[in-house]
Protein backbone atom coordinates (compact mmCIF):
# COMPACT_ATOMS: atom_id res chain seq x y z
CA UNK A 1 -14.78 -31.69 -26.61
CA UNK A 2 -16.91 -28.90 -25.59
CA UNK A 3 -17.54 -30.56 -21.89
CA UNK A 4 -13.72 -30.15 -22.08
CA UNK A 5 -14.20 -26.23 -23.06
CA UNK A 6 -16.54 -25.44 -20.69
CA UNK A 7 -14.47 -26.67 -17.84
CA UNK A 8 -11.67 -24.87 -18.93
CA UNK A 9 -13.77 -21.43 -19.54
CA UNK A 10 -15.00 -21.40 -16.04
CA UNK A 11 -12.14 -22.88 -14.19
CA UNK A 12 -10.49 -19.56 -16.10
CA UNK A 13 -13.20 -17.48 -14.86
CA UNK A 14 -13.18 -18.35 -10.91
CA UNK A 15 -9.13 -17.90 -11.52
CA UNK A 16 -10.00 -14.63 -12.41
CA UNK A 17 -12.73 -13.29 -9.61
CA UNK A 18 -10.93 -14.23 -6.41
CA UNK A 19 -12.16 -12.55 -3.66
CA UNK A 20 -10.17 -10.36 -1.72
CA UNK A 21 -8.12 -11.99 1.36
CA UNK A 22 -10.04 -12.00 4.81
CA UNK A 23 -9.22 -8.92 7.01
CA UNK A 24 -9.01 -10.36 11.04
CA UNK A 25 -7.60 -9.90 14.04
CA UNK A 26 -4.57 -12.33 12.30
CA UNK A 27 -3.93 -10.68 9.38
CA UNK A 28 -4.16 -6.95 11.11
CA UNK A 29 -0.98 -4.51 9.57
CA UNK A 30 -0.76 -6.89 6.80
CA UNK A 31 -0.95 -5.46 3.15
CA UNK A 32 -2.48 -6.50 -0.10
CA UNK A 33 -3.15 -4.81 -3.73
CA UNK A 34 -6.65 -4.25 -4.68
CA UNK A 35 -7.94 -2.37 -7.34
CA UNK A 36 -3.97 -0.60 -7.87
CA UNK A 37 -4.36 1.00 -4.45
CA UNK A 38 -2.16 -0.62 -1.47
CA UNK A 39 -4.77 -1.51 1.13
CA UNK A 40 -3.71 -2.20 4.51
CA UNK A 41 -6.33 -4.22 7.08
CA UNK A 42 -6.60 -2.25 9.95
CA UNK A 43 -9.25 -2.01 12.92
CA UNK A 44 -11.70 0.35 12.32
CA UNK A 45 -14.06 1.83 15.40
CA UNK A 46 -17.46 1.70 14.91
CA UNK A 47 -20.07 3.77 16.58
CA UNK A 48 -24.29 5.43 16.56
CA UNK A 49 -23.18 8.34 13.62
CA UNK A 50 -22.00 5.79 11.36
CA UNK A 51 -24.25 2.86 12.59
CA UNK A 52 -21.50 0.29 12.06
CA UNK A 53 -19.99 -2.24 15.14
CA UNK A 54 -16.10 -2.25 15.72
CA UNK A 55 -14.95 -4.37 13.01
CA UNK A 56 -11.83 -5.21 11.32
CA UNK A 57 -11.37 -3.74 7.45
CA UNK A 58 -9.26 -2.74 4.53
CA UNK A 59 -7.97 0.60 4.05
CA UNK A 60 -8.12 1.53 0.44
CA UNK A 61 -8.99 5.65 1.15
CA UNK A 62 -7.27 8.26 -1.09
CA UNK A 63 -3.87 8.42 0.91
CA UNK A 64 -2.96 5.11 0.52
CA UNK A 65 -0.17 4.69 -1.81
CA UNK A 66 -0.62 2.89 -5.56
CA UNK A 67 1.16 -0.71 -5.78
CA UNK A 68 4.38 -0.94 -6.80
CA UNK A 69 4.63 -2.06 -10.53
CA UNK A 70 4.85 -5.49 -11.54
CA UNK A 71 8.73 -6.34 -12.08
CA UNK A 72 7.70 -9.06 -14.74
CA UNK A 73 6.09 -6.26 -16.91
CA UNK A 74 8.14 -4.31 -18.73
CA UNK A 75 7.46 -0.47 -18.89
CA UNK A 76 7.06 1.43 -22.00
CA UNK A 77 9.91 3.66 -23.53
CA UNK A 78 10.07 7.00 -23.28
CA UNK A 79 9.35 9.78 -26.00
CA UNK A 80 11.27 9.85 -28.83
CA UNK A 81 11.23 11.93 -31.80
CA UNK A 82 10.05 10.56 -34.89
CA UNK A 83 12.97 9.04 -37.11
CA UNK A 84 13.87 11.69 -39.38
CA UNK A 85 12.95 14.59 -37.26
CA UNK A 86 15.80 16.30 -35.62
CA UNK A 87 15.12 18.28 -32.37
CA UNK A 88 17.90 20.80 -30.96
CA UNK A 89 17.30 22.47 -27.74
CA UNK A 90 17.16 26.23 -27.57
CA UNK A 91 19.32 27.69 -25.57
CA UNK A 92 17.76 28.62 -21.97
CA UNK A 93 15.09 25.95 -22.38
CA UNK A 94 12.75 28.13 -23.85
CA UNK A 95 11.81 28.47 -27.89
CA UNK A 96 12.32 32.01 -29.25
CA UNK A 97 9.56 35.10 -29.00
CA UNK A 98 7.88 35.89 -32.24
């Protein structure tokens, strides 16, 4: 039974750290989700200031768009007011000066 556990237990666990798919010459332009950021593999030059070779690599940076939400999770509702409480809008959109 617990030979039967353990398997299980790390069979879940290498489920859950795959590493992320191979950026080549192939798979160049092609896009994947990492980390909720949209990455795209693209060729990046290398050169003496940054003492890195031409290489291929994922592009994660800051104005890369988020990925689009799951469709099998549902979103949450919006706000509501509790039960009970009744909210009228002023008129104008703005509450009165006191």
């Amino acid at each position: 039974m617990r030979w039967i556990a353990a398997i299980l237990t790390l069979g879940a666990v290498s489920a859950w750290a795959q590493p992320p798919p191979v950026c080549s010459a192939e798979s160049e332009g092609q896009a994947a989700c990492m980390a909720g950021k949209l990455c795209e593999c693209r060729f990046e030059r290398g050169g003496q200031l940054t003492g890195r070779p031409d290489r291929f690599a994922w592009d994660c940076g800051a104005m890369r768009p988020m990925c689009p939400p799951d469709p099998t999770v549902s979103q949450a509702p919006g706000y509501a007011p509790p039960l009970g409480v009744w909210v009228q809008p002023q008129p104008g959109g703005r509450p009165p000066h006191r």
